[in-house]
Protein backbone atom coordinates (compact mmCIF):
# COMPACT_ATOMS: atom_id res chain seq x y z
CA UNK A 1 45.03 65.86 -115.25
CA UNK A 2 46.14 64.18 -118.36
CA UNK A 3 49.63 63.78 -119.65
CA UNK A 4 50.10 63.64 -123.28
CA UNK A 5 52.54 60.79 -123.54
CA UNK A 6 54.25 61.70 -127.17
CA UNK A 7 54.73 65.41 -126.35
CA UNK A 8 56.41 64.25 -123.04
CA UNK A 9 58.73 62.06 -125.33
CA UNK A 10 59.50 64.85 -127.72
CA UNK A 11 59.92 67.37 -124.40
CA UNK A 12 62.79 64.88 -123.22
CA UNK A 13 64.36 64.39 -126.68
CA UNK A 14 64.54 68.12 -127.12
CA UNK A 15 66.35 68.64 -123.91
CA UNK A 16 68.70 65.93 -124.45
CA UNK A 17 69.60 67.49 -127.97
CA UNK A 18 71.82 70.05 -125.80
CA UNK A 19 74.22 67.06 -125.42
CA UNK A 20 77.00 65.83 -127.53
CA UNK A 21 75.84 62.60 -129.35
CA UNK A 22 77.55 59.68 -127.02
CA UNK A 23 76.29 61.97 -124.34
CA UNK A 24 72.95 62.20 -125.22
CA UNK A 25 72.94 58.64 -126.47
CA UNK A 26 73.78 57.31 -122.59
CA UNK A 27 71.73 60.26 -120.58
CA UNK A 28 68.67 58.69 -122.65
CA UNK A 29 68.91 55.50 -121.16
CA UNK A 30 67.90 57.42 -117.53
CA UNK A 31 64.38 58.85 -118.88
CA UNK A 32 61.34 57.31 -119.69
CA UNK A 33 57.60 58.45 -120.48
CA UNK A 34 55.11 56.52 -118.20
CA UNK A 35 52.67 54.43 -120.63
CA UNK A 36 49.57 52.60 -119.66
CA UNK A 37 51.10 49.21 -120.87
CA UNK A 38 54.44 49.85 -118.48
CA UNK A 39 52.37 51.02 -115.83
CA UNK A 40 50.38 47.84 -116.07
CA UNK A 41 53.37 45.26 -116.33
CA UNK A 42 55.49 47.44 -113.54
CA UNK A 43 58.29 47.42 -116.14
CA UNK A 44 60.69 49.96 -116.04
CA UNK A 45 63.38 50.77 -118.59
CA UNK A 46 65.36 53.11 -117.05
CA UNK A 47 68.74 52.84 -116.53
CA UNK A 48 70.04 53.09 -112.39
CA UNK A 49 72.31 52.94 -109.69
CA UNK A 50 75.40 53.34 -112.44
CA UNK A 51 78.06 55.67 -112.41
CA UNK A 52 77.13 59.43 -112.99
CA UNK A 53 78.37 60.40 -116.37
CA UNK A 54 81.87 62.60 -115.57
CA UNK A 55 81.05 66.47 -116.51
CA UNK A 56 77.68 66.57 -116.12
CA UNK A 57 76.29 68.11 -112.40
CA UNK A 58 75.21 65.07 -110.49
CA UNK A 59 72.62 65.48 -107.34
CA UNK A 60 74.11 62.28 -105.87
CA UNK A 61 76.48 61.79 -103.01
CA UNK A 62 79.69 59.93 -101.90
CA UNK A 63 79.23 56.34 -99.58
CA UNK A 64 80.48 58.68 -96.82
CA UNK A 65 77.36 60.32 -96.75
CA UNK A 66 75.37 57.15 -96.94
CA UNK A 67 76.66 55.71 -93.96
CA UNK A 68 77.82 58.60 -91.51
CA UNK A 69 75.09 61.25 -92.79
CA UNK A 70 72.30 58.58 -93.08
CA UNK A 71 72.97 54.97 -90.96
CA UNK A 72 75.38 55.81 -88.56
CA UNK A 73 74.92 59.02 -87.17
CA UNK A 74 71.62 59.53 -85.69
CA UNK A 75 72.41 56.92 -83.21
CA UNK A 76 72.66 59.19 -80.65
CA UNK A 77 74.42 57.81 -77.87
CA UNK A 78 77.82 56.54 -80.02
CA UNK A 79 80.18 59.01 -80.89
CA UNK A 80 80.72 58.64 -85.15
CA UNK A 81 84.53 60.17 -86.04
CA UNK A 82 84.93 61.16 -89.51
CA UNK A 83 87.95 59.48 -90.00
CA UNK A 84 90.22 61.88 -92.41
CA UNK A 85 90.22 65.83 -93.76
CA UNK A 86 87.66 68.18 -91.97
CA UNK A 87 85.80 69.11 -95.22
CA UNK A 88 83.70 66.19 -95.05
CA UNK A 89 82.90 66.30 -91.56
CA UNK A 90 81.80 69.60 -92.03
CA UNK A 91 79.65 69.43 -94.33
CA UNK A 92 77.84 66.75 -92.72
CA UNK A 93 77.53 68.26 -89.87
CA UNK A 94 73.79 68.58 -88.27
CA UNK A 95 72.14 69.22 -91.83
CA UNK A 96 70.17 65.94 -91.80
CA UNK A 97 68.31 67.45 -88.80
CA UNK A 98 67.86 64.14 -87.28
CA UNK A 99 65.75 64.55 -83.78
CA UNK A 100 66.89 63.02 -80.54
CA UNK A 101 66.49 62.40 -76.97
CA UNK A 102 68.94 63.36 -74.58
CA UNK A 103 71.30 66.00 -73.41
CA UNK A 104 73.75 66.82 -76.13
CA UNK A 105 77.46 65.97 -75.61
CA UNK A 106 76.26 64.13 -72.41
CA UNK A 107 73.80 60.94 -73.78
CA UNK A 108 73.14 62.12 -77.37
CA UNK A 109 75.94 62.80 -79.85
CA UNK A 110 73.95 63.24 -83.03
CA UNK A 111 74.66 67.12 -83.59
CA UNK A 112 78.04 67.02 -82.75
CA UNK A 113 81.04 66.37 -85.32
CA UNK A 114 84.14 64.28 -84.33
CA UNK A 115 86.98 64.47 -86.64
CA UNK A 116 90.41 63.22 -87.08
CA UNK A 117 91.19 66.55 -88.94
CA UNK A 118 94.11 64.78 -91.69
CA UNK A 119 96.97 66.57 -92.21
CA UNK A 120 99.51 66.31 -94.65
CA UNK A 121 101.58 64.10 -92.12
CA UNK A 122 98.98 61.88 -91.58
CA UNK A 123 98.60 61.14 -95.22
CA UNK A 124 102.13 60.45 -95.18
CA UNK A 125 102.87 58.73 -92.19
CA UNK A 126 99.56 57.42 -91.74
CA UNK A 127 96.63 58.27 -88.81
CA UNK A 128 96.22 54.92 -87.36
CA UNK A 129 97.90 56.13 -84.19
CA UNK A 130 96.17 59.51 -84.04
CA UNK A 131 92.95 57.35 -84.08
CA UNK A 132 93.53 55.20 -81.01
CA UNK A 133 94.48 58.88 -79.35
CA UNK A 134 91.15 60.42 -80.11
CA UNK A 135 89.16 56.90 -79.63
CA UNK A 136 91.01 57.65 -75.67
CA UNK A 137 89.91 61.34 -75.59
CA UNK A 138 86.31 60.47 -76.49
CA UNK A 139 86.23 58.22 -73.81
CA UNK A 140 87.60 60.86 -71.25
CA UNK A 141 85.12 64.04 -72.52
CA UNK A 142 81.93 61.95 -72.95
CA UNK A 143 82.22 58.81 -70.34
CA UNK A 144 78.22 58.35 -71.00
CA UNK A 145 79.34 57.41 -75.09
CA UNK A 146 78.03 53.51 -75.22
CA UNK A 147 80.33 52.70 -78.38
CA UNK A 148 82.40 54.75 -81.49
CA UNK A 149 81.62 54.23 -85.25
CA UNK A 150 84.88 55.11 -87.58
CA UNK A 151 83.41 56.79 -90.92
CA UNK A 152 86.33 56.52 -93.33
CA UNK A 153 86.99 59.17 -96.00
CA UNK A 154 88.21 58.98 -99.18
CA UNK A 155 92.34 59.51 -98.07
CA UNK A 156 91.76 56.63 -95.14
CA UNK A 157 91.42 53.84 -98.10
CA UNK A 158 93.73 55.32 -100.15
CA UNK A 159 97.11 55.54 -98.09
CA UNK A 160 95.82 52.38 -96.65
CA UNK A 161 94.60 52.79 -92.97
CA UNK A 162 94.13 49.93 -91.17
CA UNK A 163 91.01 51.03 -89.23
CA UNK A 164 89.79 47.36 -88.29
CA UNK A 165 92.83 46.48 -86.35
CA UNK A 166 92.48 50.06 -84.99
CA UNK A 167 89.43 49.56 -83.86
CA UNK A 168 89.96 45.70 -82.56
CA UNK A 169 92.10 46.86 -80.31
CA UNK A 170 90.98 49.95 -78.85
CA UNK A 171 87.66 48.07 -78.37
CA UNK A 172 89.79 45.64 -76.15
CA UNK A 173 91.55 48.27 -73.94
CA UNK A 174 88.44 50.94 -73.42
CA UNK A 175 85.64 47.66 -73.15
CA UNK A 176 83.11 49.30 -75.57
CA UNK A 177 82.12 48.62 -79.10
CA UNK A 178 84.61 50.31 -81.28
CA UNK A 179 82.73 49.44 -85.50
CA UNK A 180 85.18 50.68 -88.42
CA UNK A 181 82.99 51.31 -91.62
CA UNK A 182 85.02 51.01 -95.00
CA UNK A 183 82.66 54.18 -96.15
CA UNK A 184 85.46 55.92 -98.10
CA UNK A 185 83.22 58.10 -100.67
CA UNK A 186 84.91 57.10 -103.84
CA UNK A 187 83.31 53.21 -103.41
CA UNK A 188 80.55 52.95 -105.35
CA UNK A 189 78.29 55.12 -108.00
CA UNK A 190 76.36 57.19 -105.06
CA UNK A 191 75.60 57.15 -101.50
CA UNK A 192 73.56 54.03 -102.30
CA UNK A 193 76.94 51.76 -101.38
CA UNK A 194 77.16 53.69 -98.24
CA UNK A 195 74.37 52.26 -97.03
CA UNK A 196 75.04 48.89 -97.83
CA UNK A 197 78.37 49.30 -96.54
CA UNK A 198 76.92 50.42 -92.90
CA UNK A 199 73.89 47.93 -92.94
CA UNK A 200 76.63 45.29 -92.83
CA UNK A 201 78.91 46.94 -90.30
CA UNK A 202 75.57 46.50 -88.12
CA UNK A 203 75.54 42.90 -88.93
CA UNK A 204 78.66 42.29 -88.36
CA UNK A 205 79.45 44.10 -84.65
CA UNK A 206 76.01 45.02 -83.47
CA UNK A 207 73.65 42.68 -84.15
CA UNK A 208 72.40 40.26 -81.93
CA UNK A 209 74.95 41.22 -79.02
CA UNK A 210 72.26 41.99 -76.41
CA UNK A 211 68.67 40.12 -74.86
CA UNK A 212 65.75 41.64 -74.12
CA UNK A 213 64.48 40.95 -70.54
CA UNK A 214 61.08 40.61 -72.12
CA UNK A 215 59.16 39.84 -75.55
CA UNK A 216 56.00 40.04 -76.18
CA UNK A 217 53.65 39.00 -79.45
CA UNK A 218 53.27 42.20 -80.68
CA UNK A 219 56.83 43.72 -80.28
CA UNK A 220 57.90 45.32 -83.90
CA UNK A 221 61.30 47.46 -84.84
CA UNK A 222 61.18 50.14 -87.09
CA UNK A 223 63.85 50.46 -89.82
CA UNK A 224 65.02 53.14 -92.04
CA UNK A 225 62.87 55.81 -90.59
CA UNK A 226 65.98 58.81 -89.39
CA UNK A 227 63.20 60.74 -86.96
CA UNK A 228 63.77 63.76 -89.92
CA UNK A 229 61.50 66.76 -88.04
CA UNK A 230 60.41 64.15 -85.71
CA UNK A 231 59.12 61.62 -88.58
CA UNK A 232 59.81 58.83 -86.28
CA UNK A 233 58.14 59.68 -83.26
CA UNK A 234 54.84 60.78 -85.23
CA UNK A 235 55.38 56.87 -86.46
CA UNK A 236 55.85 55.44 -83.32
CA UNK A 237 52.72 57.10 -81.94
CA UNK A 238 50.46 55.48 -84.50
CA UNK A 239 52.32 51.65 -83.85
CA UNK A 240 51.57 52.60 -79.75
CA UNK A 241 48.20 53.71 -79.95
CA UNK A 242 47.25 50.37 -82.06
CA UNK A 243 48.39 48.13 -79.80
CA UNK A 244 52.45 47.07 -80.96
CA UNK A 245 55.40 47.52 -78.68
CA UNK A 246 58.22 49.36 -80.86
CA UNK A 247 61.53 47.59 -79.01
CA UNK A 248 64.02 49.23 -81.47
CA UNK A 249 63.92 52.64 -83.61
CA UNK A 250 66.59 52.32 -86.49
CA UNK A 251 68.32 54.46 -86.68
CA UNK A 252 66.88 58.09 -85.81
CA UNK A 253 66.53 58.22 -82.12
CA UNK A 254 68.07 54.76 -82.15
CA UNK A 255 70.45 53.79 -79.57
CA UNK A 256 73.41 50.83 -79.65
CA UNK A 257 70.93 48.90 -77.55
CA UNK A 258 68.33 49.09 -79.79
CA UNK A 259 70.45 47.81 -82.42
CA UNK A 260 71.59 44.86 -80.42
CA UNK A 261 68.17 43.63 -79.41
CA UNK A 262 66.65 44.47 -82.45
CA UNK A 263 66.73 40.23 -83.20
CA UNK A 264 64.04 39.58 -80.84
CA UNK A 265 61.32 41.85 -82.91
CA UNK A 266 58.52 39.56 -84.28
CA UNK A 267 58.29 42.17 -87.64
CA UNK A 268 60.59 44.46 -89.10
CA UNK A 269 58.76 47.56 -90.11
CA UNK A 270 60.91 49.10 -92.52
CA UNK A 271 60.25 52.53 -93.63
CA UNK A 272 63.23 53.25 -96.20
CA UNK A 273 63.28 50.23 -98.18
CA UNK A 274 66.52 51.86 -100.20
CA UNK A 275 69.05 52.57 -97.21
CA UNK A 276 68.29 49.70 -94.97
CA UNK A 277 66.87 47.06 -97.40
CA UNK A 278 69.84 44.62 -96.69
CA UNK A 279 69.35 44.52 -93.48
CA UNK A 280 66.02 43.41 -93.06
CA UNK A 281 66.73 40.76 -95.64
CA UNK A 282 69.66 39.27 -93.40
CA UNK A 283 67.42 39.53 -90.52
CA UNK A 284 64.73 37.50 -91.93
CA UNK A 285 67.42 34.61 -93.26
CA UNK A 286 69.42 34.67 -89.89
CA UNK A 287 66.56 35.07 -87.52
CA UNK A 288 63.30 34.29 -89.16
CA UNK A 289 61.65 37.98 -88.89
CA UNK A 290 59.27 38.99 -91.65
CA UNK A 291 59.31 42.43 -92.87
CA UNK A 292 56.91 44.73 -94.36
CA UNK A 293 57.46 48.43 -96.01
CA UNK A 294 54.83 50.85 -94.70
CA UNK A 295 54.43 54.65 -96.13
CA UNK A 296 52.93 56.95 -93.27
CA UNK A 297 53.06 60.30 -95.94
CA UNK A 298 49.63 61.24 -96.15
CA UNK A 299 46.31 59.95 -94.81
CA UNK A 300 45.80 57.74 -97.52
CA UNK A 301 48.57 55.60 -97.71
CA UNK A 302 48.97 55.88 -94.10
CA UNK A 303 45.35 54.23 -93.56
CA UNK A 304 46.93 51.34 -96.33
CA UNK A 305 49.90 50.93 -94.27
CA UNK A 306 47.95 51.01 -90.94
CA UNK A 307 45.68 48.28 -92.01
CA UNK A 308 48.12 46.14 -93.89
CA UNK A 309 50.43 46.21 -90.53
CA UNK A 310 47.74 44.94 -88.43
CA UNK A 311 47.05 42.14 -90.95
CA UNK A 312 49.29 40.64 -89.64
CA UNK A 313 48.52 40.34 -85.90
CA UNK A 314 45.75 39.36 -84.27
CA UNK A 315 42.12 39.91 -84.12
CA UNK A 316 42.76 42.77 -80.95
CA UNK A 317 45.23 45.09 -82.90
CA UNK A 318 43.26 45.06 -86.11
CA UNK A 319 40.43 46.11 -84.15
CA UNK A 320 42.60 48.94 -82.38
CA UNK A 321 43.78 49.87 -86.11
CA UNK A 322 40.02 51.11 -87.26
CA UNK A 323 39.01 52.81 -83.81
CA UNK A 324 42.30 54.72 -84.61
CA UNK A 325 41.28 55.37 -88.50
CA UNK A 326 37.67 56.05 -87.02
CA UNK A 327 39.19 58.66 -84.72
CA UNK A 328 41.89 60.35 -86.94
CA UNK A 329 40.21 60.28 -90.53
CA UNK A 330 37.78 63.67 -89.41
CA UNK A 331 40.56 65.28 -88.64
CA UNK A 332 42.35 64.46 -92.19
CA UNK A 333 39.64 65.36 -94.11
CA UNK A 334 38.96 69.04 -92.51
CA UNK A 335 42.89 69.53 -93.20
CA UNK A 336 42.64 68.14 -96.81
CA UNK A 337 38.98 70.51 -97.38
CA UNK A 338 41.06 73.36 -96.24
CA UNK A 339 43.95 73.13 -98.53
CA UNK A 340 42.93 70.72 -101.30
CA UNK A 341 41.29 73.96 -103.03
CA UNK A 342 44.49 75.96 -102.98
CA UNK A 343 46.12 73.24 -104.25
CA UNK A 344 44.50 71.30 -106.88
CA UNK A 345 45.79 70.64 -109.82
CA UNK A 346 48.94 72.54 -109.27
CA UNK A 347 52.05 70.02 -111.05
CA UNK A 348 54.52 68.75 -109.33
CA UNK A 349 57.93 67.57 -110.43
CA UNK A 350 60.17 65.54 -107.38
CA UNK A 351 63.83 64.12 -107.66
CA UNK A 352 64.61 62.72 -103.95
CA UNK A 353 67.19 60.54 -102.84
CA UNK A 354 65.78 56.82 -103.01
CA UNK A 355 62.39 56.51 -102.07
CA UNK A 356 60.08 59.67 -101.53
CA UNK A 357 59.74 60.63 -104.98
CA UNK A 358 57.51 57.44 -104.74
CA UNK A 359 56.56 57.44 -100.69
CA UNK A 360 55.20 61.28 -101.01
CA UNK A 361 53.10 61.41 -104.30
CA UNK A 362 49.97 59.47 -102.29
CA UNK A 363 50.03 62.67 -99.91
CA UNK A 364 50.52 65.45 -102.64
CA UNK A 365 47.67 63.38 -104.60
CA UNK A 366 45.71 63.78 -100.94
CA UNK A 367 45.84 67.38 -101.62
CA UNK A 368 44.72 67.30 -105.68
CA UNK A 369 48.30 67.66 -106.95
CA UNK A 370 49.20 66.41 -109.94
CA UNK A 371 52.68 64.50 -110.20
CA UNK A 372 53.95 65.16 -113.93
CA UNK A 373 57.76 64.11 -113.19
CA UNK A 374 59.32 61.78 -110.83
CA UNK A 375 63.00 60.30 -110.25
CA UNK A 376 65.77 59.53 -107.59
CA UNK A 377 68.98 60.21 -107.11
CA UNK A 378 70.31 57.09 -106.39
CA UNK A 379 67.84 54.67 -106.92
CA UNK A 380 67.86 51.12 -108.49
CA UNK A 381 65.88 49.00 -111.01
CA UNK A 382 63.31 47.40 -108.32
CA UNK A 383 62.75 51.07 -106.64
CA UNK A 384 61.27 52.29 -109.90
CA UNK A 385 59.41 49.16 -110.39
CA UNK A 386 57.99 49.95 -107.27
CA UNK A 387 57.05 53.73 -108.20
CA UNK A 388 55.57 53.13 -111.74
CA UNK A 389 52.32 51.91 -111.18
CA UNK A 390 52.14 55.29 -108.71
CA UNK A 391 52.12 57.37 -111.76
CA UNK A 392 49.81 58.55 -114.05
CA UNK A 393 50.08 57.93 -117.92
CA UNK A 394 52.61 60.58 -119.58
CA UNK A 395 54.42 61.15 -116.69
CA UNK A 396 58.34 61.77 -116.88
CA UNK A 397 60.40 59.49 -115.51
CA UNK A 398 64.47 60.49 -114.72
CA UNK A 399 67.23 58.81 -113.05
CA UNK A 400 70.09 61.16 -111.32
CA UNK A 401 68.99 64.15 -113.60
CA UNK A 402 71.66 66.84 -114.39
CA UNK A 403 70.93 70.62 -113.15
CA UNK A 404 70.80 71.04 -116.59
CA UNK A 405 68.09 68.39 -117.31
CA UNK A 406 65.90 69.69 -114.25
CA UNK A 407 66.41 73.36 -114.72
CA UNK A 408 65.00 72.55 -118.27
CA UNK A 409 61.82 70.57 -117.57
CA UNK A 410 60.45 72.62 -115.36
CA UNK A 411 60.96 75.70 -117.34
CA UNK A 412 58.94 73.78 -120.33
CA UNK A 413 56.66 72.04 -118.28
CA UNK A 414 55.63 75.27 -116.11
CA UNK A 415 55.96 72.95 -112.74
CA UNK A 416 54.33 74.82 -110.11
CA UNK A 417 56.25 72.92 -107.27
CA UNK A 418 59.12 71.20 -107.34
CA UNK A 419 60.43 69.28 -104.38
CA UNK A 420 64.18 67.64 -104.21
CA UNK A 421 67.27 68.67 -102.02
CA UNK A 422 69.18 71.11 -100.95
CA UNK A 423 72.01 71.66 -103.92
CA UNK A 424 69.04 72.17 -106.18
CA UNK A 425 66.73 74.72 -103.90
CA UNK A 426 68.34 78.22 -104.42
CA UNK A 427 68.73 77.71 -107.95
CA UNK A 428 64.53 76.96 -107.87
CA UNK A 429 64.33 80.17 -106.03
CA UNK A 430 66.46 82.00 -108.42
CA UNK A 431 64.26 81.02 -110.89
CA UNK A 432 60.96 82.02 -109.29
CA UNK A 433 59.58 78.31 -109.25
CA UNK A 434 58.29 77.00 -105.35
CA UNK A 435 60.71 74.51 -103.75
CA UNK A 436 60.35 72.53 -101.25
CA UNK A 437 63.46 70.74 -99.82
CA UNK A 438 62.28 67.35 -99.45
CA UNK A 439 65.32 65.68 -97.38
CA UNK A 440 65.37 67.09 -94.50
CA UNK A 441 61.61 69.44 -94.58
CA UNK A 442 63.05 72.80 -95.23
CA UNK A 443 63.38 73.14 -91.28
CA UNK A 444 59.96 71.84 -90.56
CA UNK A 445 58.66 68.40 -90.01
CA UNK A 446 57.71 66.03 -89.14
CA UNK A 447 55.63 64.75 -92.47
CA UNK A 448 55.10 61.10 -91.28
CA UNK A 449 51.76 59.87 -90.07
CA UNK A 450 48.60 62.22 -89.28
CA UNK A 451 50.34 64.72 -87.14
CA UNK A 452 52.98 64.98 -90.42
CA UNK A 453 50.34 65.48 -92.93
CA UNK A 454 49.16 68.35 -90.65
CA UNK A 455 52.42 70.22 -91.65
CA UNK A 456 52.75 68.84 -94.34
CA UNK A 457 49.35 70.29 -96.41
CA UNK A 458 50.31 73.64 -94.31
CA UNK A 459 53.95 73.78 -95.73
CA UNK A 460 52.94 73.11 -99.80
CA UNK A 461 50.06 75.70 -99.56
CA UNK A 462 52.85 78.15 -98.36
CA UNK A 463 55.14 77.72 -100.67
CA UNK A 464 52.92 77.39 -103.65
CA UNK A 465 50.79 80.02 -102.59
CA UNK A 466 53.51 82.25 -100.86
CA UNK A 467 53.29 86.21 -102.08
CA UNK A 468 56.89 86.34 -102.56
CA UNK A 469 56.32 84.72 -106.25
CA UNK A 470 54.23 87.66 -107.05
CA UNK A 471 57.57 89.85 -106.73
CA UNK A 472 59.56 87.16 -108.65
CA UNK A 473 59.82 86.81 -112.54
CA UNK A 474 59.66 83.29 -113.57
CA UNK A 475 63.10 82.69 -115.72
CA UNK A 476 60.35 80.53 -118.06
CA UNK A 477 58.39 83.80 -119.14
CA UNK A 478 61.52 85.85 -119.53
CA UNK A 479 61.62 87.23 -123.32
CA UNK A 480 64.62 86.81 -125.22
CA UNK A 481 64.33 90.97 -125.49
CA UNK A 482 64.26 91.29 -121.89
CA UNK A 483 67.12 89.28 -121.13
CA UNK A 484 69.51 91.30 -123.12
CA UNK A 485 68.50 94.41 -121.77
């Protein structure tokens, strides 16, 4: 499908005309038309990862969320207190849908909330001491917890907490690791510091503090992959079945163990490049592991990533890798005959997080979609330099997009499917466009890997194809004359 580049330009101008002029002038900076000479040089000129401009209705999140919502809390067998009010505990509460192992409240914490619950006396006179009280409970109602995480909010850093001593010493007197994480979710421009934030709370109590009673050559960790619907395990199969040992499974599924041994890997296989980027890097300066970003959304890029992996190992797992292709690829290509005609050429627009607006348009392409607008929430410069030579010429390009900005571009641009998060979904369905809520699968899952792409193709063709639309009036092809009435 081809994109006409200059009408895309004029679409985006036109939109952005709704804004006051230093508005518009700084909201500009976040779009850009794909063009065959940008595409080719994998320069971007979009403007990221800066603050979200104040009256304007952001996607993003808070650090908080970054680090207890994405790092932190699917470790399953560490109990994470949301240090502070309720509200943000709450609303973080289980919607990430991050699978586990275990028997909840027994070995596996990961859909349970832990609060502090702040009152007005504790911003007055401080929570430290309520802190080291609950820290003592937790050990008492869960004696199978291996360690606590403290996830700060916003009123923690702001009276002043000292969390660190806190934690120093209640680590002393219950012999467990106790890690405070300075997540309050005013740092930063997004959730984006959040991560950062955690990665080096890893490094800095986790890492490195257990052994492994045995390595082997072909013994990987996977990074940045938070077992959404089961993503991770549909990974892990694939690694298995070729041949690698996976000794550590950050974080969905993950365990405190698994982040203490996770030195002795001899590759870091890191799935979300944007959440757990920093610590891969450390880990190849401080330990000498090499690390390579593999995409398992749709058969395509999976067969890519499956074959670049095994590049770098021997002779016996690359020859594993294509029996495994061999075996799977029939089975890919009777799913992608049987929906690829219900779905070609249907446009897409995405806006996810930090890296699937890029990760899934390989698998939607699978299928004969067309991908006419792309962007993140909280992305920076090298994760669009990453996604640009993905895209075709004319294609839209938008960094943290208003509801304004997206509400408006797929109204003009007739998008047949749009996929982003949950803030954005009922408005979609208000609308009468197809959603698809692309952070946590809209309750299904997993997507990862050949078993994912199975539900995957089956979850597009229902919504884009769903009978329900048929009953729905698209707001796009509502008449000025019919809206008064």
């Amino acid at each position: 499908m081809g994109l006409n580049i200059e009408e895309n330009k004029k679409l985006v101008e036109e939109v952005l005309e709704a804004y006051p002029k230093k508005a518009r002038k700084d909201r500009e900076k976040h779009f850009q038309v794909a063009t065959d000479n940008a595409i080719d040089c994998g320069t971007c000129a979009v403007k990221s990862n800066i603050k979200s401009r104040p009256g304007v209705m952001t996607p993003r999140g808070c650090a908080y969320a970054g680090s207890k919502g994405v790092v932190w809390g699917p470790i399953k067998d560490m109990v994470h207190i949301s240090h502070g009010p309720v509200g943000c505990g709450q609303y973080s509460w289980g919607s990430r849908r991050n699978f586990a192992n275990g028997t909840l409240g027994i070995d596996n914490f990961t859909a349970m909330q832990i609060t502090s619950d702040f009152q007005e006396t504790d911003i007055v006179f401080g929570g430290d001491k309520k802190l080291a009280v609950i820290m003592r409970e937790i050990t008492e109602m869960f004696p199978l917890a291996k360690g606590i995480s403290v996830q700060s909010e916003c009123p923690v850093g702001l009276i002043g907490d000292d969390i660190e001593a806190v934690s120093k010493k209640m680590s002393k007197e219950l012999d467990m690791p106790i890690v405070p994480v300075r997540c309050e979710g005013f740092r930063g421009v997004s959730q984006s510091l959040g991560h950062h934030i955690a990665n080096d709370a890893i490094r800095d109590f986790v890492m490195g503090r257990a052994e492994l009673a045995e390595t082997g050559p072909y013994d990987v960790n996977i990074i940045g992959d938070y077992n959404i619907g089961g993503d991770a395990w549909a990974s892990r199969i694939l690694l298995e079945e070729m041949g690698l040992r996976v000794i550590a499974q950050w974080s969905g599924d993950g365990s405190l163990n698994e982040l203490e041994v996770a030195h002795k890997a001899k590759l870091n296989l890191i799935h979300c490049h944007r959440s757990m980027n920093y610590m891969v890097d450390h880990m190849e300066k401080a330990y000498g592991i090499p690390w390579l970003e593999y995409n398992f959304f749709g058969p395509t890029k999976t067969y890519e990533s499956l074959r670049a992996i095994a590049a770098l190992f021997d002779a016996t797992i690359q020859e594993n890798c294509e029996k495994m292709i061999a075996k799977y690829k029939p089975v890919m290509d009777a799913i992608i005959n049987k929906f690829r005609p219900r779905l070609e050429n249907k446009t897409v627009m995405l806006m996810i997080g930090g890296l699937r607006s890029r990760h899934t348009i390989g698998a939607y392409e699978d299928l004969g979609m067309d991908i006419v607008a792309s962007g993140y929430e909280f992305a920076h410069k090298d994760d669009y330099e990453k996604m640009l030579p993905m895209l075709q010429e004319g294609t839209i390009i938008m960094d943290d997009p208003t509801a304004y900005e997206l509400e408006e571009l797929t109204q003009r641009m007739n998008i047949d499917l749009v996929g982003s998060g949950v803030k954005e979904k009922y408005v979609y369905h208000k609308m009468g466009v197809p959603f698809r809520q692309m952070h946590s699968w809209d309750y299904s899952g997993p997507y990862h890997g050949f078993d994912g792409f199975k539900v995957f193709a089956k979850d597009m063709d229902m919504t884009v194809n769903s009978p329900v639309w048929d009953l729905v009036t698209r707001k796009s092809k509502i008449q000025p004359e019919e809206a008064s009435i």
